[in-house]
Protein backbone atom coordinates (compact mmCIF):
# COMPACT_ATOMS: atom_id res chain seq x y z
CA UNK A 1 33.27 -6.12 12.46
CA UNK A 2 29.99 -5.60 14.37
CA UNK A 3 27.04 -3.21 12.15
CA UNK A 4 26.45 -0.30 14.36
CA UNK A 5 22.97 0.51 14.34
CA UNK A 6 20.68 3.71 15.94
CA UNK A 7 17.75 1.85 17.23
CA UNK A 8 15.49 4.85 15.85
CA UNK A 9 17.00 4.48 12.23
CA UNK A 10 13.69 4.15 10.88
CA UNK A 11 12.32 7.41 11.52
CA UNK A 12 15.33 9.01 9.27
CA UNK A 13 15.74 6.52 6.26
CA UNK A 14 12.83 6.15 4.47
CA UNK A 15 13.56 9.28 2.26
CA UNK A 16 14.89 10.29 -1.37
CA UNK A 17 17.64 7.51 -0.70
CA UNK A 18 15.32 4.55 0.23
CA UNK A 19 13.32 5.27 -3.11
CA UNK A 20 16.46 5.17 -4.89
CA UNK A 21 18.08 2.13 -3.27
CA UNK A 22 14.99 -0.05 -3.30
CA UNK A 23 13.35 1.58 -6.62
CA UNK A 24 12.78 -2.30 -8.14
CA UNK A 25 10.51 -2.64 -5.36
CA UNK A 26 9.17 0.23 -4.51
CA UNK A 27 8.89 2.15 -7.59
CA UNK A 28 7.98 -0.54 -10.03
CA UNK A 29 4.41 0.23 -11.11
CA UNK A 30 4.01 -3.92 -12.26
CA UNK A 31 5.86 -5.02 -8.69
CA UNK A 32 2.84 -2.94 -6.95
CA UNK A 33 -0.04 -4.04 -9.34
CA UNK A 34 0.75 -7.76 -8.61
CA UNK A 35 0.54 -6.97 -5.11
CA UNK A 36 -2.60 -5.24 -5.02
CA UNK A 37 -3.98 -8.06 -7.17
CA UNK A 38 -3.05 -10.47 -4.22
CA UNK A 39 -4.77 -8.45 -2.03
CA UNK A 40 -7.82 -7.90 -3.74
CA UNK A 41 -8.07 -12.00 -4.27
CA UNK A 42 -7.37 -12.51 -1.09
CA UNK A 43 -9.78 -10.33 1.05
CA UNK A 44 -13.56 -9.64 0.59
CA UNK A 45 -12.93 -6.38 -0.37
CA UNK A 46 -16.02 -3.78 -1.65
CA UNK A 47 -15.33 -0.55 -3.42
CA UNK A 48 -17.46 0.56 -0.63
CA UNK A 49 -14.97 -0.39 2.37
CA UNK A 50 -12.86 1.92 4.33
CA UNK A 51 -9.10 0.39 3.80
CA UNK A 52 -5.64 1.34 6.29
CA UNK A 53 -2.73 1.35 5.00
CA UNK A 54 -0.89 1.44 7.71
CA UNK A 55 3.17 1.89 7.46
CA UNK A 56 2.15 2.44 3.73
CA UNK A 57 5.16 4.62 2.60
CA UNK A 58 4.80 6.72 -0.19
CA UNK A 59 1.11 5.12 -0.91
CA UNK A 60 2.17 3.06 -3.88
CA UNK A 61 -0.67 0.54 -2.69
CA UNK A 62 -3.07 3.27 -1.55
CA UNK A 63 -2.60 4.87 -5.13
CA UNK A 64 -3.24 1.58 -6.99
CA UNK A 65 -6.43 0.95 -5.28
CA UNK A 66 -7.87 4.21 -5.80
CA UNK A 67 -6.80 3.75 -9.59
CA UNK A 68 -9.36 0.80 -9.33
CA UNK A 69 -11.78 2.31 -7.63
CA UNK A 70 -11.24 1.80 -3.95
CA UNK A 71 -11.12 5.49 -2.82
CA UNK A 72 -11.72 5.07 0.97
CA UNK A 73 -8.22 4.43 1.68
CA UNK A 74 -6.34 6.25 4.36
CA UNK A 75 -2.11 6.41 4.59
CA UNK A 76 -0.34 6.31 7.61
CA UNK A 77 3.27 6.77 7.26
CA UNK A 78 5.69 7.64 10.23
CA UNK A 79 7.74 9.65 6.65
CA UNK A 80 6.39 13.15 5.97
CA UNK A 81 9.01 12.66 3.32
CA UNK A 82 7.58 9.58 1.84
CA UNK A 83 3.85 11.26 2.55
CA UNK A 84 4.21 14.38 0.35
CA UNK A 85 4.90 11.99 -2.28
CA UNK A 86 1.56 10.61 -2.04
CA UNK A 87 0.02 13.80 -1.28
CA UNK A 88 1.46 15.08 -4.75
CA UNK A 89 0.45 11.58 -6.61
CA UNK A 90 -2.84 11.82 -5.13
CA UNK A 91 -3.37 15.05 -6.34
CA UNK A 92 -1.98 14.56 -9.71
CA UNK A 93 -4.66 11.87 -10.56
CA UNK A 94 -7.49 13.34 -8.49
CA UNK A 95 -7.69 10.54 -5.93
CA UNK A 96 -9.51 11.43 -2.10
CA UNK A 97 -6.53 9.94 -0.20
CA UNK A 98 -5.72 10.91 3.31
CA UNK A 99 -2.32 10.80 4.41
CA UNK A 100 -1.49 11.13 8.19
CA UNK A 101 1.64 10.98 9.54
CA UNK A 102 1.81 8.72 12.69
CA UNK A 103 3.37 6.20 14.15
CA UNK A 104 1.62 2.85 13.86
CA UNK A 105 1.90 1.70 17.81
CA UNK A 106 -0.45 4.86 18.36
CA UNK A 107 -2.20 6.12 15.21
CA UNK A 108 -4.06 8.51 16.91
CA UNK A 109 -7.18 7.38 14.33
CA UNK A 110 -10.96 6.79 16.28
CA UNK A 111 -11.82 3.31 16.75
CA UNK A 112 -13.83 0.93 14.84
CA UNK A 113 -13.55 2.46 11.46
CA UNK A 114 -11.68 0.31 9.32
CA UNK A 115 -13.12 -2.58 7.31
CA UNK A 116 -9.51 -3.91 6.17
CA UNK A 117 -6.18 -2.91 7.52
CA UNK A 118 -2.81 -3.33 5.65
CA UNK A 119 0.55 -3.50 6.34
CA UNK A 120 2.85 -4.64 3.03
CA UNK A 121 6.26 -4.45 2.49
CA UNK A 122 7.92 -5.90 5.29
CA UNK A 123 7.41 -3.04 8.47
CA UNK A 124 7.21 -4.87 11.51
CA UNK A 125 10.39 -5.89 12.60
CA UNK A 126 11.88 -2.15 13.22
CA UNK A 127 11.81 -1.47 16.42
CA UNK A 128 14.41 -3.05 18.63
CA UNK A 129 11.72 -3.74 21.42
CA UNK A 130 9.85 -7.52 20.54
CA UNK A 131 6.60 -5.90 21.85
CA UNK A 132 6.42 -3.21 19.28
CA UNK A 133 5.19 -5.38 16.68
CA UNK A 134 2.46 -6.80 19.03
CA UNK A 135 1.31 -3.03 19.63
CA UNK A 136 1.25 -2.50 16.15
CA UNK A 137 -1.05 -5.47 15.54
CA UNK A 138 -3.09 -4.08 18.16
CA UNK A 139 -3.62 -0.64 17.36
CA UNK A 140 -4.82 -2.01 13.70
CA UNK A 141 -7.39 -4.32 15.71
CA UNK A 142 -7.77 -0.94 17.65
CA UNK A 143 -9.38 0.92 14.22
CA UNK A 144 -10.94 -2.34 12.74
CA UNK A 145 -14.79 -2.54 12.75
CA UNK A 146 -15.57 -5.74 14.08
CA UNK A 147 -15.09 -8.45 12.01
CA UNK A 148 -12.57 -6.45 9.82
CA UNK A 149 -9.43 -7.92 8.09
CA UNK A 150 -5.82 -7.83 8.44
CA UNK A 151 -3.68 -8.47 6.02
CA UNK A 152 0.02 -8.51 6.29
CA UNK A 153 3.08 -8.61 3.82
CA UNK A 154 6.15 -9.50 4.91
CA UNK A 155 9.55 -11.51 4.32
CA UNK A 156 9.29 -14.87 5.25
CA UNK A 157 12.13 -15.23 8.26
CA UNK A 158 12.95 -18.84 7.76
CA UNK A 159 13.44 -18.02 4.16
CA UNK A 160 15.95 -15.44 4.93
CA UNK A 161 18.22 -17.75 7.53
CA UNK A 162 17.99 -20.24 4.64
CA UNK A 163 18.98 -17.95 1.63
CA UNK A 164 21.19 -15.56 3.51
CA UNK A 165 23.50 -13.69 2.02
CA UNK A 166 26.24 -11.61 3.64
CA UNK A 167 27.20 -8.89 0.58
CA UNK A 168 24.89 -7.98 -1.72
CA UNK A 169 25.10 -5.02 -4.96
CA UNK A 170 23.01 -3.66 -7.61
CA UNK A 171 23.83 -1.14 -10.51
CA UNK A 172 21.11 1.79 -10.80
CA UNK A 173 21.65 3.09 -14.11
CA UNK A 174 25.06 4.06 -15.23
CA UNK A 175 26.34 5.87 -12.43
CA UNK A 176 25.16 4.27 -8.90
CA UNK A 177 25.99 1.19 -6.91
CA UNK A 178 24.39 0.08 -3.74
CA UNK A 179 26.31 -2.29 -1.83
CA UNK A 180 24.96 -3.99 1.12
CA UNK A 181 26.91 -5.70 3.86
CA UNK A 182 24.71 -8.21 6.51
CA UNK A 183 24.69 -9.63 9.62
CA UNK A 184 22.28 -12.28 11.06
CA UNK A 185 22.18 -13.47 14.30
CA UNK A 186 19.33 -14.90 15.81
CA UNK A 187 16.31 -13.47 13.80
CA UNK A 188 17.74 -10.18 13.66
CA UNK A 189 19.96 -9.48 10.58
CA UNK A 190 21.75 -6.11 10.12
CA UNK A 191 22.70 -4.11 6.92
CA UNK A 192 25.32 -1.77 6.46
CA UNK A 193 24.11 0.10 2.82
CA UNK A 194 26.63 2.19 0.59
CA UNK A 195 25.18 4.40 -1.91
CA UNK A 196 28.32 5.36 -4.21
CA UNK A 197 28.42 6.97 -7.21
CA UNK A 198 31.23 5.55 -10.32
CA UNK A 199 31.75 9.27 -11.03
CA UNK A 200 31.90 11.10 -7.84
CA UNK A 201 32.36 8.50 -5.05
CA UNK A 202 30.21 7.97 -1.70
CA UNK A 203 26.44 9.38 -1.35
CA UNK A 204 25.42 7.41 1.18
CA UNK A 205 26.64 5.54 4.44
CA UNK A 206 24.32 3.93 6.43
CA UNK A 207 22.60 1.12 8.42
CA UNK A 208 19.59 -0.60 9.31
CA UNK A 209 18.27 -3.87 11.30
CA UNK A 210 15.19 -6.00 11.05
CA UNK A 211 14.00 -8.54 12.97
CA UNK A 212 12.18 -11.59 10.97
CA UNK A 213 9.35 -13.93 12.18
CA UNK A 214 8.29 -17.23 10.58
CA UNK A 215 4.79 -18.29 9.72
CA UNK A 216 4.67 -19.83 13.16
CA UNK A 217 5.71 -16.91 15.63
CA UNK A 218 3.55 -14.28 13.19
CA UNK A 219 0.52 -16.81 13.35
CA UNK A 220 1.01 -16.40 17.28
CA UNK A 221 1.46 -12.57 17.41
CA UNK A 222 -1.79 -12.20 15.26
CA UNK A 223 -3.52 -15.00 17.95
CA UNK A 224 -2.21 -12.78 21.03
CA UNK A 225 -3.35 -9.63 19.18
CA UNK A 226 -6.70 -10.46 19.28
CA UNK A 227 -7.19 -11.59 15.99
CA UNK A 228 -8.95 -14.87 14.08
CA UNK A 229 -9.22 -17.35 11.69
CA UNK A 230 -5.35 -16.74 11.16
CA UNK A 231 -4.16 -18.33 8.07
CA UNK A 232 -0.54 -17.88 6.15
CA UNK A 233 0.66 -18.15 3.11
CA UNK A 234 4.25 -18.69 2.55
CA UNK A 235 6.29 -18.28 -0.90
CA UNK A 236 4.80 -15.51 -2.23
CA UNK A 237 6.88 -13.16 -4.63
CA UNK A 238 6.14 -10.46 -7.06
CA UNK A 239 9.50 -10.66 -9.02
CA UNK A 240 9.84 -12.47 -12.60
CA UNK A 241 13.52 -13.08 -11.64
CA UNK A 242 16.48 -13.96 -9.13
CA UNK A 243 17.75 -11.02 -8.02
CA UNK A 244 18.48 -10.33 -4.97
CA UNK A 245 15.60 -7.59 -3.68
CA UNK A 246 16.73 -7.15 -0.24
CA UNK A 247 15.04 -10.25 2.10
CA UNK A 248 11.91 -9.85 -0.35
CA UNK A 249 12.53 -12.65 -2.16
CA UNK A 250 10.52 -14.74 -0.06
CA UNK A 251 7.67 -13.33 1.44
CA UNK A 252 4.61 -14.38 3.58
CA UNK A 253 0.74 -13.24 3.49
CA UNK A 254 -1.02 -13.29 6.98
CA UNK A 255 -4.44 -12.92 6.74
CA UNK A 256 -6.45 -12.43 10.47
CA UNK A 257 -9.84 -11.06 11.10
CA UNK A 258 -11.18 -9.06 13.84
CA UNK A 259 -13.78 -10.77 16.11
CA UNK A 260 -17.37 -9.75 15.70
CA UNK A 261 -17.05 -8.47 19.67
């Protein structure tokens, strides 16, 4: 049987059910911290800098860069949801983080004022149109100074033909059970996602689809974008173990800078 799927899912999932289904991920203070140690080795970043995170969520990266000192970040979630999480984070530990909501093919943001742009956890890929990703990349070259840096995290798409994995289920707790039931064709794979509960039955019914790009098609969307110096780096994980963490498993790091005009 075919996975139905609303081609505007994402601008109704990412709520108290995506931080519950993906909470190893997501909510995992260490999971985040080796992250933002990647990206701090990775790009000549000052405490000075003005930093995007762009499709950021509920600012888990945003939030562990202020903790170090980086507080010129900015959030831009499409999630008011996910947003007021941050919002109530940032003000819990003091931190000067601005949260807009927005959707990243048109931030709405003035030009030029971004020394690093990121975009981690896997959100290009959403929309059903191929060119959405390409305006995404654009609109962060859009807000870059010149000669600023992009740095993207996302699942590594020959990785996930390889490893795929039609049914997948984790225990949260004592009482919930996510099951997930996939579909891959081409480099689009579909997910049917059950939230049920051992005591009182189904939470949650519903579905999702991402399309994947390897190193090489990525490499050419960040050429076509506009930016430089391209260079990937495939194989990258966060996790101590096997599990299965939803197509994160296997991830890639694309690194592009701006030109200087």
């Amino acid at each position: 049987m075919t996975i139905e799927v609303d081609p505007e899912w994402w601008k109704t999932i990412f709520d108290e059910f995506y931080l519950l289904t993906d909470a190893r991920s997501v909510c995992n203070d260490e999971i985040t911290q080796r992250e933002v140690d990647l990206i701090c080795q990775l790009l000549p970043i000052r405490f000075t800098h003005r930093i995007l995170d762009l499709c950021g969520g509920h600012g888990r990266h945003s939030l562990e860069l202020s903790r170090r000192g980086f507080t010129r970040c900015t959030l831009v979630d499409y999630s008011e949801f996910l947003l007021n999480r941050a919002r109530s984070q940032a003000r819990q530990y003091n931190y000067p983080l601005d949260c807009i909501v927005a959707d990243a093919q048109s931030t709405g943001l003035a030009s030029q004022i971004f020394d690093h742009a990121l975009i981690m956890g896997n959100s290009l890929g959403y929309l059903p149109e191929p060119s959405a990703d390409r305006k995404i990349l654009i609109e962060a070259k859009r807000v870059l100074r010149p000669q600023g840096w992009l740095l993207i995290d996302l699942a590594d798409g020959e990785a996930v033909r390889n490893n795929f994995r039609p049914e997948a289920w984790h225990e949260i707790g004592e009482d919930i059970l996510v099951c997930r039931r996939r579909e891959l064709k081409a480099d689009k794979v579909s997910v049917r996602e059950m939230v049920l509960s051992k005591k009182g039955g189904l939470i949650c019914d519903r579905s999702y689809s991402i399309r994947f790009h390897d190193s090489r098609k990525i490499s050419e969307l960040l050429g076509r974008a506009g930016f430089e110096g391209v260079r990937i780096i495939t194989d990258f994980s966060p996790y101590r173990d096997q599990g299965d963490y939803g197509f994160m498993n296997h991830r890639m790091i694309a690194i592009g800078r701006k030109a200087s005009r």
